[in-house]
PDB file of N, CA and C in Angstrom:
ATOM      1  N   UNK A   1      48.211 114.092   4.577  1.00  0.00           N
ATOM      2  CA  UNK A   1      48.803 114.831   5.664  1.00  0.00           C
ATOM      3  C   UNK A   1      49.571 113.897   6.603  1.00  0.00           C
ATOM      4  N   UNK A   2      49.178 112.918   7.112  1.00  0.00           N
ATOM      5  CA  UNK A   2      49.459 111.799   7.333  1.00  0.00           C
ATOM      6  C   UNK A   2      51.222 111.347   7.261  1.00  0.00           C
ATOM      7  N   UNK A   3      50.546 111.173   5.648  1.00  0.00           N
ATOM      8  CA  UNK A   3      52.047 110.290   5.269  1.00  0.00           C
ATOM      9  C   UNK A   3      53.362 111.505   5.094  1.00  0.00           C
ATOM     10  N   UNK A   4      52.875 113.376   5.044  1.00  0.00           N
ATOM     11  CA  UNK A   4      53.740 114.006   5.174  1.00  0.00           C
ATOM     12  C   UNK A   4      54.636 113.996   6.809  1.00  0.00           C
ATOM     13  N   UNK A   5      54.111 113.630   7.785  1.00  0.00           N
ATOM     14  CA  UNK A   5      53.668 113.512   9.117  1.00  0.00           C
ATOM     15  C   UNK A   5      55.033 112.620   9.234  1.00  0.00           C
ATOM     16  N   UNK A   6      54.540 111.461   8.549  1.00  0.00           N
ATOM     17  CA  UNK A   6      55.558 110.208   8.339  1.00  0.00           C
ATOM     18  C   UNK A   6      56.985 110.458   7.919  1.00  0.00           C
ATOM     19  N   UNK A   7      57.053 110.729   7.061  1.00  0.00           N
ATOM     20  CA  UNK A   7      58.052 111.407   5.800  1.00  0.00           C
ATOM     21  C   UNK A   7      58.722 112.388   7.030  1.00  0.00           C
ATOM     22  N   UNK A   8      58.646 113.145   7.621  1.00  0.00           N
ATOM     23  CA  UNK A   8      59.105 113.891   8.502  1.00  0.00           C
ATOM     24  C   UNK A   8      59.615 113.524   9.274  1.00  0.00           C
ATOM     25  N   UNK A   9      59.190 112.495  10.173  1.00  0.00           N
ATOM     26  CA  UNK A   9      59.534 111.713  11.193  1.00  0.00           C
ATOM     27  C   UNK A   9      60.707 110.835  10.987  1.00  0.00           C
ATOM     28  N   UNK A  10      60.290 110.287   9.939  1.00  0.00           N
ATOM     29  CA  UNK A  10      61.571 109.101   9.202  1.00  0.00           C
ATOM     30  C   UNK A  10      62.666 109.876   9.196  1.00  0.00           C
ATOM     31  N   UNK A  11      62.647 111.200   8.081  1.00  0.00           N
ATOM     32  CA  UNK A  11      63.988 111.743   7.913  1.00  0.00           C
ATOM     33  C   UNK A  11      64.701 112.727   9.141  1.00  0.00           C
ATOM     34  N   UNK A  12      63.286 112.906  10.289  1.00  0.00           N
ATOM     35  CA  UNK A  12      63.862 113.188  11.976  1.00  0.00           C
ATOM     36  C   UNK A  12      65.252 112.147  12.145  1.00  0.00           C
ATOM     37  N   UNK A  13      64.249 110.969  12.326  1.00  0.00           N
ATOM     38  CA  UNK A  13      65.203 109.836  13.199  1.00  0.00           C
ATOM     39  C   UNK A  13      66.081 109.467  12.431  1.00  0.00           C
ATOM     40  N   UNK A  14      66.299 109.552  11.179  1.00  0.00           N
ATOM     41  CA  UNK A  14      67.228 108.801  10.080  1.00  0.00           C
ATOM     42  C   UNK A  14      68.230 109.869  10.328  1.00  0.00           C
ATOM     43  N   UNK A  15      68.070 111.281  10.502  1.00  0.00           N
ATOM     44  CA  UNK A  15      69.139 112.432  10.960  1.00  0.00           C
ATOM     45  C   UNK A  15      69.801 111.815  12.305  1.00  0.00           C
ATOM     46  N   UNK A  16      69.091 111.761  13.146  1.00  0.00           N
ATOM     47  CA  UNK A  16      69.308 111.918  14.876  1.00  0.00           C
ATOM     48  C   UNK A  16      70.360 110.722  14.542  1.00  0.00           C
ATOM     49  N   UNK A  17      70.279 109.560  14.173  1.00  0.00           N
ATOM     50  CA  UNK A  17      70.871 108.163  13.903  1.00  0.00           C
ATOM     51  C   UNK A  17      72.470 108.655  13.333  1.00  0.00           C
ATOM     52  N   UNK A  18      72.120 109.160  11.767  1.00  0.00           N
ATOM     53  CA  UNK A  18      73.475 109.605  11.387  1.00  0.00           C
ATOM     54  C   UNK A  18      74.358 110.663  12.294  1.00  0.00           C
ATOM     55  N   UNK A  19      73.886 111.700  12.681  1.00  0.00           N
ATOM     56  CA  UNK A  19      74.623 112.886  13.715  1.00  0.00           C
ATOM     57  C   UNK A  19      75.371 111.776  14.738  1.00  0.00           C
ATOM     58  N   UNK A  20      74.814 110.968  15.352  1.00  0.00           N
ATOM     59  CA  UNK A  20      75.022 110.178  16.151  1.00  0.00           C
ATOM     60  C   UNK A  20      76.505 109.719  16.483  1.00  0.00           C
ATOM     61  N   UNK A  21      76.307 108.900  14.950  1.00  0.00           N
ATOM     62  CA  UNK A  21      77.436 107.916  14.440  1.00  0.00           C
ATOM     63  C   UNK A  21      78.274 109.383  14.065  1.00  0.00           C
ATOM     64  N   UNK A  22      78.399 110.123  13.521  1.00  0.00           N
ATOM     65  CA  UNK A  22      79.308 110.973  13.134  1.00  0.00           C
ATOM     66  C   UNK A  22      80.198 111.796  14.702  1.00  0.00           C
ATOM     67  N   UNK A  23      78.930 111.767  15.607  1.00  0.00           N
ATOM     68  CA  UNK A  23      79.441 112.236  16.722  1.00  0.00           C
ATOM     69  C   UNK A  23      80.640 111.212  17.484  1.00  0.00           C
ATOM     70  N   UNK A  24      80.404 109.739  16.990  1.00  0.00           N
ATOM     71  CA  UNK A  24      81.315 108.599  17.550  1.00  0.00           C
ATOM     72  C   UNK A  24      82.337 109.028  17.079  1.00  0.00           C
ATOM     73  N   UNK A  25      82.448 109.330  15.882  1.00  0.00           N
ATOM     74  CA  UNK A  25      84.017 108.602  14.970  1.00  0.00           C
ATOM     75  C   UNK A  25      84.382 109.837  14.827  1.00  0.00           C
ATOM     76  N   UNK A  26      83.954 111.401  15.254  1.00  0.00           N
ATOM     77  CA  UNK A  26      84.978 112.370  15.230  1.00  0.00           C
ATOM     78  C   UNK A  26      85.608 112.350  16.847  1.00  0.00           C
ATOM     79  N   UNK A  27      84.626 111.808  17.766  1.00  0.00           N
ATOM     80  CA  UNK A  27      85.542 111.254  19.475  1.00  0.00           C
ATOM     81  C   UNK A  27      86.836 110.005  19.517  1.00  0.00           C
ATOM     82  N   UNK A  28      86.212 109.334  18.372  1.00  0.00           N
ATOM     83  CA  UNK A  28      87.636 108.645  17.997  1.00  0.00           C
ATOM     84  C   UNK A  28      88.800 109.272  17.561  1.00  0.00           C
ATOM     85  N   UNK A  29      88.639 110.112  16.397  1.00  0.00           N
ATOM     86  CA  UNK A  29      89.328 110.753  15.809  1.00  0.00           C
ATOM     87  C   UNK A  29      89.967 111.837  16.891  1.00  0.00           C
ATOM     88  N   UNK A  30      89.739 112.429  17.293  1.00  0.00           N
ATOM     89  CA  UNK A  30      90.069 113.127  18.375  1.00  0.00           C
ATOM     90  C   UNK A  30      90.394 112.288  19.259  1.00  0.00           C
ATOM     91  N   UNK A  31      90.246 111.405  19.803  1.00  0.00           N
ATOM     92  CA  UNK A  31      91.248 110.666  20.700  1.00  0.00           C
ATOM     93  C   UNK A  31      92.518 109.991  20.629  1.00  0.00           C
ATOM     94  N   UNK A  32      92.443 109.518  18.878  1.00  0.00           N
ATOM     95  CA  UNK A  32      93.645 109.046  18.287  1.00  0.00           C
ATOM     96  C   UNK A  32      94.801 110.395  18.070  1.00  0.00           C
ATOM     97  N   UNK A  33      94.318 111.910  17.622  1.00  0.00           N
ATOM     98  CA  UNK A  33      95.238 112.266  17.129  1.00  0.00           C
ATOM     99  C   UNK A  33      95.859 112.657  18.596  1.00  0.00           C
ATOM    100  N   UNK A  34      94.976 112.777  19.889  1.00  0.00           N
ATOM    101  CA  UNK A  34      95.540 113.224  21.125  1.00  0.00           C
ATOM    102  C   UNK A  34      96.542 112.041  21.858  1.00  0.00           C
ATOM    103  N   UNK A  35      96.418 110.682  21.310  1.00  0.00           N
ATOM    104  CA  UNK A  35      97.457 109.365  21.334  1.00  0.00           C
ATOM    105  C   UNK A  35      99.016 109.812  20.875  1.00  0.00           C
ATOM    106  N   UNK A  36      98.508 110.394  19.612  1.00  0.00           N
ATOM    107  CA  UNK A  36      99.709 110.646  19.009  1.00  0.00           C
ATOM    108  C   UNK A  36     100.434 111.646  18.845  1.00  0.00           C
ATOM    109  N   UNK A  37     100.015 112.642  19.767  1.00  0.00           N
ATOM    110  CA  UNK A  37     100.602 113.585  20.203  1.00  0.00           C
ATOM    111  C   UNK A  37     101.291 113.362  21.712  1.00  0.00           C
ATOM    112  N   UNK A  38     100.631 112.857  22.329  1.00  0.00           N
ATOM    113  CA  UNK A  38     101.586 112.314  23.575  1.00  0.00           C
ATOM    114  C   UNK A  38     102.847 111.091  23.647  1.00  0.00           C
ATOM    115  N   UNK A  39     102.632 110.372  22.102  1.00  0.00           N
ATOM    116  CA  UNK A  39     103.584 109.539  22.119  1.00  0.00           C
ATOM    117  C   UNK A  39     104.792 110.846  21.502  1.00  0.00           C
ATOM    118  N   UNK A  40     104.790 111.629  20.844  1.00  0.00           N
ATOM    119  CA  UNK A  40     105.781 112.362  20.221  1.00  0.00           C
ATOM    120  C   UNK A  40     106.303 113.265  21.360  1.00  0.00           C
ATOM    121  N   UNK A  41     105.646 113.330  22.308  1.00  0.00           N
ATOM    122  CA  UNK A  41     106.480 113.962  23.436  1.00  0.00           C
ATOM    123  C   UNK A  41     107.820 113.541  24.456  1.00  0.00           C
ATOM    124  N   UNK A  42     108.778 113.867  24.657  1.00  0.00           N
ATOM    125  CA  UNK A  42     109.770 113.090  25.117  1.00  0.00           C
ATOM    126  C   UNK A  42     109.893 112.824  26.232  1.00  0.00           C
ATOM    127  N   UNK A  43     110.043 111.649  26.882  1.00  0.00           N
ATOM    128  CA  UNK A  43     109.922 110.472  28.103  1.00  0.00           C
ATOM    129  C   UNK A  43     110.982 111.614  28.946  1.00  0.00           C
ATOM    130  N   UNK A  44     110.678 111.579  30.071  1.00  0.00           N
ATOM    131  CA  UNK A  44     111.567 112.076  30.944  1.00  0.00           C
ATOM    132  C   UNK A  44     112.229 110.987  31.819  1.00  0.00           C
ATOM    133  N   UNK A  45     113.696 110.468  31.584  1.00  0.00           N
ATOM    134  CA  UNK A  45     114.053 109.612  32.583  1.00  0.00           C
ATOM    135  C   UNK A  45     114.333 110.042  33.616  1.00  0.00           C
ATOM    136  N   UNK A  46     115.016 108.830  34.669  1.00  0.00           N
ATOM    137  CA  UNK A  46     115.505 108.924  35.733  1.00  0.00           C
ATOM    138  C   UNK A  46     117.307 108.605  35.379  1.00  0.00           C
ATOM    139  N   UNK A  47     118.286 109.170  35.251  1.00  0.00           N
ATOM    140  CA  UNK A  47     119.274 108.814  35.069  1.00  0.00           C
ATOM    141  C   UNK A  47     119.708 107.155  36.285  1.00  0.00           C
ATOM    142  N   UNK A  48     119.340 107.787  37.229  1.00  0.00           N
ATOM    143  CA  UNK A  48     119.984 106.146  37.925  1.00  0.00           C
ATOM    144  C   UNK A  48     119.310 104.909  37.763  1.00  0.00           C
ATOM    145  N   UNK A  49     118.068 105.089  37.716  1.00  0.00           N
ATOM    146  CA  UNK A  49     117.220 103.856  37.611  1.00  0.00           C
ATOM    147  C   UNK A  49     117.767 103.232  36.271  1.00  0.00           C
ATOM    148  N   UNK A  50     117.766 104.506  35.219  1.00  0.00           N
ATOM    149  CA  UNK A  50     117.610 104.148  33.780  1.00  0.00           C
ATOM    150  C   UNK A  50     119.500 103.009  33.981  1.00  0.00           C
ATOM    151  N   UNK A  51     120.363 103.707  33.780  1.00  0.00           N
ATOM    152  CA  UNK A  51     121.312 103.035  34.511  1.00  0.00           C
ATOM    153  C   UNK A  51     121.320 101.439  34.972  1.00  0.00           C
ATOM    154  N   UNK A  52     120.618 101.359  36.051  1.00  0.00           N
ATOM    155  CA  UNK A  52     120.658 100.694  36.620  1.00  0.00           C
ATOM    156  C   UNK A  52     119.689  99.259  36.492  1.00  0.00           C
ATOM    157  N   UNK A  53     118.797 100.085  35.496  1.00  0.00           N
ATOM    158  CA  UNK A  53     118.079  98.738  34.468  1.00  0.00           C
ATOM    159  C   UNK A  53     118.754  98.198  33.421  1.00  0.00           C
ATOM    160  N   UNK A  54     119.940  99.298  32.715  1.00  0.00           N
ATOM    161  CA  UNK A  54     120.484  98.780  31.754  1.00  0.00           C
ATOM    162  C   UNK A  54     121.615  97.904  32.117  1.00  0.00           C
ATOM    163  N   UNK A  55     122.449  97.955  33.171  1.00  0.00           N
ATOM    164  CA  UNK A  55     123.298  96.986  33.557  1.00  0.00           C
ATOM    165  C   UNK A  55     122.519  95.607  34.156  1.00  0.00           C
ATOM    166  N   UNK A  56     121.206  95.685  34.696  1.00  0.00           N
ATOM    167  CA  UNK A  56     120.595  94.422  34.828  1.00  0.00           C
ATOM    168  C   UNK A  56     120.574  93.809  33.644  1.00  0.00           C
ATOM    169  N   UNK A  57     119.847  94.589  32.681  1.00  0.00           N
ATOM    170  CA  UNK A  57     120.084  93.922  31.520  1.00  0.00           C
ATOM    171  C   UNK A  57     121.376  93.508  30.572  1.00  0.00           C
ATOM    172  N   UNK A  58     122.560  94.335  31.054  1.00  0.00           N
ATOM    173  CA  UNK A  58     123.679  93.783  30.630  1.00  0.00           C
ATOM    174  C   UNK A  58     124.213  92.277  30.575  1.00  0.00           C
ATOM    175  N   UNK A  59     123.991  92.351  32.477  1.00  0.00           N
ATOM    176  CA  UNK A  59     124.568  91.443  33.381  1.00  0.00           C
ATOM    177  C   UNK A  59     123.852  90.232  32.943  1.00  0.00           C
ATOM    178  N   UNK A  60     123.044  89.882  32.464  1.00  0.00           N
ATOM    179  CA  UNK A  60     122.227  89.058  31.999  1.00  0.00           C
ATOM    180  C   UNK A  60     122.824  88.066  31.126  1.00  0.00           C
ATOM    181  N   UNK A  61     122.510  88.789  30.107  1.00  0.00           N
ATOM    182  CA  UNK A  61     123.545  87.402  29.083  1.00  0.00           C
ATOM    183  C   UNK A  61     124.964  87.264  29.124  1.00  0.00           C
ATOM    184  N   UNK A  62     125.618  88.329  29.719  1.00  0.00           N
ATOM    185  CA  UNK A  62     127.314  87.174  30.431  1.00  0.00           C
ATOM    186  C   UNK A  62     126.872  86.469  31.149  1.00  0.00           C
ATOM    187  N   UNK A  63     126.163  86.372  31.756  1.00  0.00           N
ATOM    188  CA  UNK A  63     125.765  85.026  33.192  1.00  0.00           C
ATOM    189  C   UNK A  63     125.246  84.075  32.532  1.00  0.00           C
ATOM    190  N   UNK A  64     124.195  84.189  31.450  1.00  0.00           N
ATOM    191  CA  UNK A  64     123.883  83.278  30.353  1.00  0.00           C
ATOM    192  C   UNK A  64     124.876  82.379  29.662  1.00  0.00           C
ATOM    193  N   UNK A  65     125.775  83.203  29.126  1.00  0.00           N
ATOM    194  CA  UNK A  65     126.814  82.949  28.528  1.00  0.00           C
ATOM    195  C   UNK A  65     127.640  82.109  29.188  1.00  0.00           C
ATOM    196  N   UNK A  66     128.428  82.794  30.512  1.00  0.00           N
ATOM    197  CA  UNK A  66     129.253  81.706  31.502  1.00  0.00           C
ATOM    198  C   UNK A  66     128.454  80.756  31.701  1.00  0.00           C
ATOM    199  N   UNK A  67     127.829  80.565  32.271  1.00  0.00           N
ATOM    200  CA  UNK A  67     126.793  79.038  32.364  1.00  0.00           C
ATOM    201  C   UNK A  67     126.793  77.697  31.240  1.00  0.00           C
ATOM    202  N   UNK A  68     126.797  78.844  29.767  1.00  0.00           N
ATOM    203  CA  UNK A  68     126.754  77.711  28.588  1.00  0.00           C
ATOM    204  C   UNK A  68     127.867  77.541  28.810  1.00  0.00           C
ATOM    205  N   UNK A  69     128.880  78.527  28.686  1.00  0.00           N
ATOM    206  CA  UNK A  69     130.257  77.814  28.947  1.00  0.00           C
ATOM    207  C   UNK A  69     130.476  76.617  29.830  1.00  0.00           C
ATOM    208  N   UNK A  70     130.152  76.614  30.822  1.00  0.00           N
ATOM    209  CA  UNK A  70     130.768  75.857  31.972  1.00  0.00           C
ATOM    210  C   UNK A  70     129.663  74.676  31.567  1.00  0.00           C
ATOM    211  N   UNK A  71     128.584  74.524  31.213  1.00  0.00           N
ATOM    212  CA  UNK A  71     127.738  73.179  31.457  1.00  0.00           C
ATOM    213  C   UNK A  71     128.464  72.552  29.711  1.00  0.00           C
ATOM    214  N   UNK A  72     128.894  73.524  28.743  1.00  0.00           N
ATOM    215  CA  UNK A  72     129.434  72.909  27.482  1.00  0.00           C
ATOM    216  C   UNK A  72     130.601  72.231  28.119  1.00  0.00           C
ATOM    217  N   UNK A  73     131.862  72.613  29.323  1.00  0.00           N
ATOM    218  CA  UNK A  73     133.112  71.858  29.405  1.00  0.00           C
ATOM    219  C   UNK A  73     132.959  70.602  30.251  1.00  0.00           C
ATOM    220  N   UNK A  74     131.676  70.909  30.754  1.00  0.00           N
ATOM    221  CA  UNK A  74     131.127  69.976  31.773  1.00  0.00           C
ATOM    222  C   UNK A  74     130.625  68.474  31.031  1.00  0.00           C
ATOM    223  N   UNK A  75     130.258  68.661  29.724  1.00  0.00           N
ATOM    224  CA  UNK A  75     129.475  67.997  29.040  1.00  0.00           C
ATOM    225  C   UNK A  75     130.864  67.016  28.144  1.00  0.00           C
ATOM    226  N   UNK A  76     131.601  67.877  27.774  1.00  0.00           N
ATOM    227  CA  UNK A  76     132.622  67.426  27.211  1.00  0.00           C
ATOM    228  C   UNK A  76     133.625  66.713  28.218  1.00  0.00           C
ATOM    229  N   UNK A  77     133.892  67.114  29.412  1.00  0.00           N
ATOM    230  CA  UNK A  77     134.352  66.413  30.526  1.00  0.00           C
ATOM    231  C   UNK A  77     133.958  65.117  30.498  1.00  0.00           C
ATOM    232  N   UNK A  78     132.511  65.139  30.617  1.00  0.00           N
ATOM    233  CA  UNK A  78     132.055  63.524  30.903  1.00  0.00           C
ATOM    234  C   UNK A  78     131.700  62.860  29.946  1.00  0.00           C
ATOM    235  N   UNK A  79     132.222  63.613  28.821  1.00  0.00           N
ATOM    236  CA  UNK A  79     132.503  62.615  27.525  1.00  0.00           C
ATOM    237  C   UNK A  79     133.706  62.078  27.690  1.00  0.00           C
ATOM    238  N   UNK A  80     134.896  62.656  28.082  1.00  0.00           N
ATOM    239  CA  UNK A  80     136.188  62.571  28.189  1.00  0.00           C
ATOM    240  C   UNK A  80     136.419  61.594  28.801  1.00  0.00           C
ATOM    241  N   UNK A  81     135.647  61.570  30.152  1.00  0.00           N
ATOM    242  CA  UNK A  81     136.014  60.200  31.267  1.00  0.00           C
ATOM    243  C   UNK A  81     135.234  58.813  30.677  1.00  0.00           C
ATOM    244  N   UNK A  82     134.158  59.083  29.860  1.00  0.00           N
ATOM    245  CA  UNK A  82     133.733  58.027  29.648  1.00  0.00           C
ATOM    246  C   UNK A  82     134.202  57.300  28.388  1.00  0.00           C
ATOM    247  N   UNK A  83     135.128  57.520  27.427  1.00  0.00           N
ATOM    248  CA  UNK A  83     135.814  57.183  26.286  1.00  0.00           C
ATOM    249  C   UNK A  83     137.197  56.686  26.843  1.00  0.00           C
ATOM    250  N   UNK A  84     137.567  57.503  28.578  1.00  0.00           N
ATOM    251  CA  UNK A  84     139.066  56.937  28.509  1.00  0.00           C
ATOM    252  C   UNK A  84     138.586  55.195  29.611  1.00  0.00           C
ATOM    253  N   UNK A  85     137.304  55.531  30.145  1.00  0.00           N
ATOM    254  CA  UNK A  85     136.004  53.952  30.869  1.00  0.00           C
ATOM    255  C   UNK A  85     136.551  53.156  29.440  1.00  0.00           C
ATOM    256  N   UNK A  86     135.974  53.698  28.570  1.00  0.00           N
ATOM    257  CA  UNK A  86     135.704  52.489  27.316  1.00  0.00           C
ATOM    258  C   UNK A  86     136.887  51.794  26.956  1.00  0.00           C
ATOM    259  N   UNK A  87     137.485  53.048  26.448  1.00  0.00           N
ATOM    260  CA  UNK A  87     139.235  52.362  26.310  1.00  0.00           C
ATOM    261  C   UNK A  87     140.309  51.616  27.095  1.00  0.00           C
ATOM    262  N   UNK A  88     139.831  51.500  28.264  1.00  0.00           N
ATOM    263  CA  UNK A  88     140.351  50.928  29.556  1.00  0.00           C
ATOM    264  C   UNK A  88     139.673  49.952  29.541  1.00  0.00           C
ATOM    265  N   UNK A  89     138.268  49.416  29.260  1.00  0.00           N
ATOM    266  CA  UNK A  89     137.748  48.466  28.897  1.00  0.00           C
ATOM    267  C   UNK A  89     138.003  47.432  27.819  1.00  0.00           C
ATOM    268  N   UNK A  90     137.980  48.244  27.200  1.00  0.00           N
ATOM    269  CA  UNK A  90     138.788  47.475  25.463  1.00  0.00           C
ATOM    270  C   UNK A  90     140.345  46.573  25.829  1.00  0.00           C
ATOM    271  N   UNK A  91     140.481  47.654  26.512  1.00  0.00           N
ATOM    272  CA  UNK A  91     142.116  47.087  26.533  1.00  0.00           C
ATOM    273  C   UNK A  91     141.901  45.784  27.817  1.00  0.00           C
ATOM    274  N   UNK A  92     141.213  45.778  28.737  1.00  0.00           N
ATOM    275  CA  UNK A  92     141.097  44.995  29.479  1.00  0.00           C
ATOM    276  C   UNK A  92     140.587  43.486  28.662  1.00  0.00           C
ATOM    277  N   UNK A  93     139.696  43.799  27.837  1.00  0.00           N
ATOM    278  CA  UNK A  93     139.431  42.859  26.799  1.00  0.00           C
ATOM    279  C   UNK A  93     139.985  42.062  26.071  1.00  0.00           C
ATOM    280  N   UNK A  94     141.002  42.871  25.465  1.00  0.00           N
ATOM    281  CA  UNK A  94     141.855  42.782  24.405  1.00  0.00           C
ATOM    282  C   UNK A  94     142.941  41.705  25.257  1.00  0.00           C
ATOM    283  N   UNK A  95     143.291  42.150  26.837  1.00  0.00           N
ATOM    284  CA  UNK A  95     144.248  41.036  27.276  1.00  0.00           C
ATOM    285  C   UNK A  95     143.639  40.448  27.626  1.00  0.00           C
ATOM    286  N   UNK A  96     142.708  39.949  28.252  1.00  0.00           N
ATOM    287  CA  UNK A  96     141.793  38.124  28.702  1.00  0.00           C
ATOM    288  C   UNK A  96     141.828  37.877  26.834  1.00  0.00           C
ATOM    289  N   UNK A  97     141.469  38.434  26.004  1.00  0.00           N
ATOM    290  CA  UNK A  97     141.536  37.547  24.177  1.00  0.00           C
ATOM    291  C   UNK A  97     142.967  36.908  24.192  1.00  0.00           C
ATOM    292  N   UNK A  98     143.849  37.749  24.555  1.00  0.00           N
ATOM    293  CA  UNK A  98     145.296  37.397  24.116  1.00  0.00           C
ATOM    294  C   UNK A  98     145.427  36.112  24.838  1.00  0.00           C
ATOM    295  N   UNK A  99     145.153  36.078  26.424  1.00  0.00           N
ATOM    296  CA  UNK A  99     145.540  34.928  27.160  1.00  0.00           C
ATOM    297  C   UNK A  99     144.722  33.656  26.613  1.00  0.00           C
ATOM    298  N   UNK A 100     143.788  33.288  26.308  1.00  0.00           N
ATOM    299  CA  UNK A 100     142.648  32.476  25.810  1.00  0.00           C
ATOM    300  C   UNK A 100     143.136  32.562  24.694  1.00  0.00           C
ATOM    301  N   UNK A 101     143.719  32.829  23.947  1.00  0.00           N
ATOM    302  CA  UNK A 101     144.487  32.343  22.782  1.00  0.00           C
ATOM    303  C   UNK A 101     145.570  31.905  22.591  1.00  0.00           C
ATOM    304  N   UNK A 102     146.601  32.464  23.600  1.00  0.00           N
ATOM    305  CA  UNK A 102     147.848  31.945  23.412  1.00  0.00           C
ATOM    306  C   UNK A 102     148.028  30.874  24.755  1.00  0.00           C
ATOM    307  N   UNK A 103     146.839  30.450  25.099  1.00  0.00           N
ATOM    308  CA  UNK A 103     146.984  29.253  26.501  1.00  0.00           C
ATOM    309  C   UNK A 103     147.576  28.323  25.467  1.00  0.00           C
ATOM    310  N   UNK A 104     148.273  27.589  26.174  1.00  0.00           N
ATOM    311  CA  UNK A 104     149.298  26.111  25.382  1.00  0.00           C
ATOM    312  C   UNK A 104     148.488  24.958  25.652  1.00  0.00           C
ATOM    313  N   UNK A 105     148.332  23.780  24.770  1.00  0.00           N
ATOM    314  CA  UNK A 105     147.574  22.433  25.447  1.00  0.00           C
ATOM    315  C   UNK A 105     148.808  21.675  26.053  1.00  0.00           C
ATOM    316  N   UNK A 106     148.292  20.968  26.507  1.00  0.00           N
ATOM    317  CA  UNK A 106     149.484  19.490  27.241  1.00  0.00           C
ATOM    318  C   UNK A 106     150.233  19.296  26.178  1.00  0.00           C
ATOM    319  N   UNK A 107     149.483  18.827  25.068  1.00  0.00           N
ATOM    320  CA  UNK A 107     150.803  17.991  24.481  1.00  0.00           C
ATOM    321  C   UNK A 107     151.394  19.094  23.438  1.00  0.00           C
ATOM    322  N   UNK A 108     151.424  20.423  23.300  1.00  0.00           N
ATOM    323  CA  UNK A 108     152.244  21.204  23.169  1.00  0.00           C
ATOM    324  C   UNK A 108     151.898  22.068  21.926  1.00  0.00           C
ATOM    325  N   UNK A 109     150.767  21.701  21.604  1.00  0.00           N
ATOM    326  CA  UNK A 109     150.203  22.859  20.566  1.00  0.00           C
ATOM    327  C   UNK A 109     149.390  23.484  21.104  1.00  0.00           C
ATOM    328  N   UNK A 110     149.434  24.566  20.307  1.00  0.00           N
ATOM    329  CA  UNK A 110     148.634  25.929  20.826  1.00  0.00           C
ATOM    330  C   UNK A 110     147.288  25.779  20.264  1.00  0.00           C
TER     331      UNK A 110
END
């Protein structure tokens, strides 16, 4: 009598346990399909705001853009001045070589 007692009890709580879990995952289920019914519903904008976020976001990468521009001519600029430094150097070079070579000695060779 006992172990019918037992046997009863077990397959009590072994029920109460499963109902349980079944009660979780149909509140999931029901919460997901109510997700996805509100995403399929359509956003109501604001025409000006909406607007007025999208030209922020316009305005954005031309300003990006001009910037690369101007720091690229900027970059190339001071490449420019510093090659026509070098070459102005060279050449400054090039005449102290010439003079130190073509100095004359006393008695008349070079």
């Amino acid at each position: 009598m006992e172990s019918i007692k037992l046997v009863i009890v077990f397959i009590l709580l072994f029920n109460i346990l499963l109902t349980k879990s079944f009660e979780s995952k149909n509140n999931l289920v029901s919460n997901n399909i109510k997700s996805v019914d509100n995403l399929q519903q359509p956003a109501i904008l604001n025409d000006e705001e909406d607007t007025n976020s999208i030209e922020k976001r316009q305005s954005r990468p031309k300003k990006s853009k001009a910037k690369k521009r101007r720091n690229k001519r900027r970059r190339i600029q001071q490449v420019k001045n510093a090659l026509t430094q070098l070459q102005s150097q060279i050449a400054s070079i090039a005449t102290r070589l010439d003079t130190l070579t073509t100095t004359v000695r006393p008695n008349g060779r070079r």
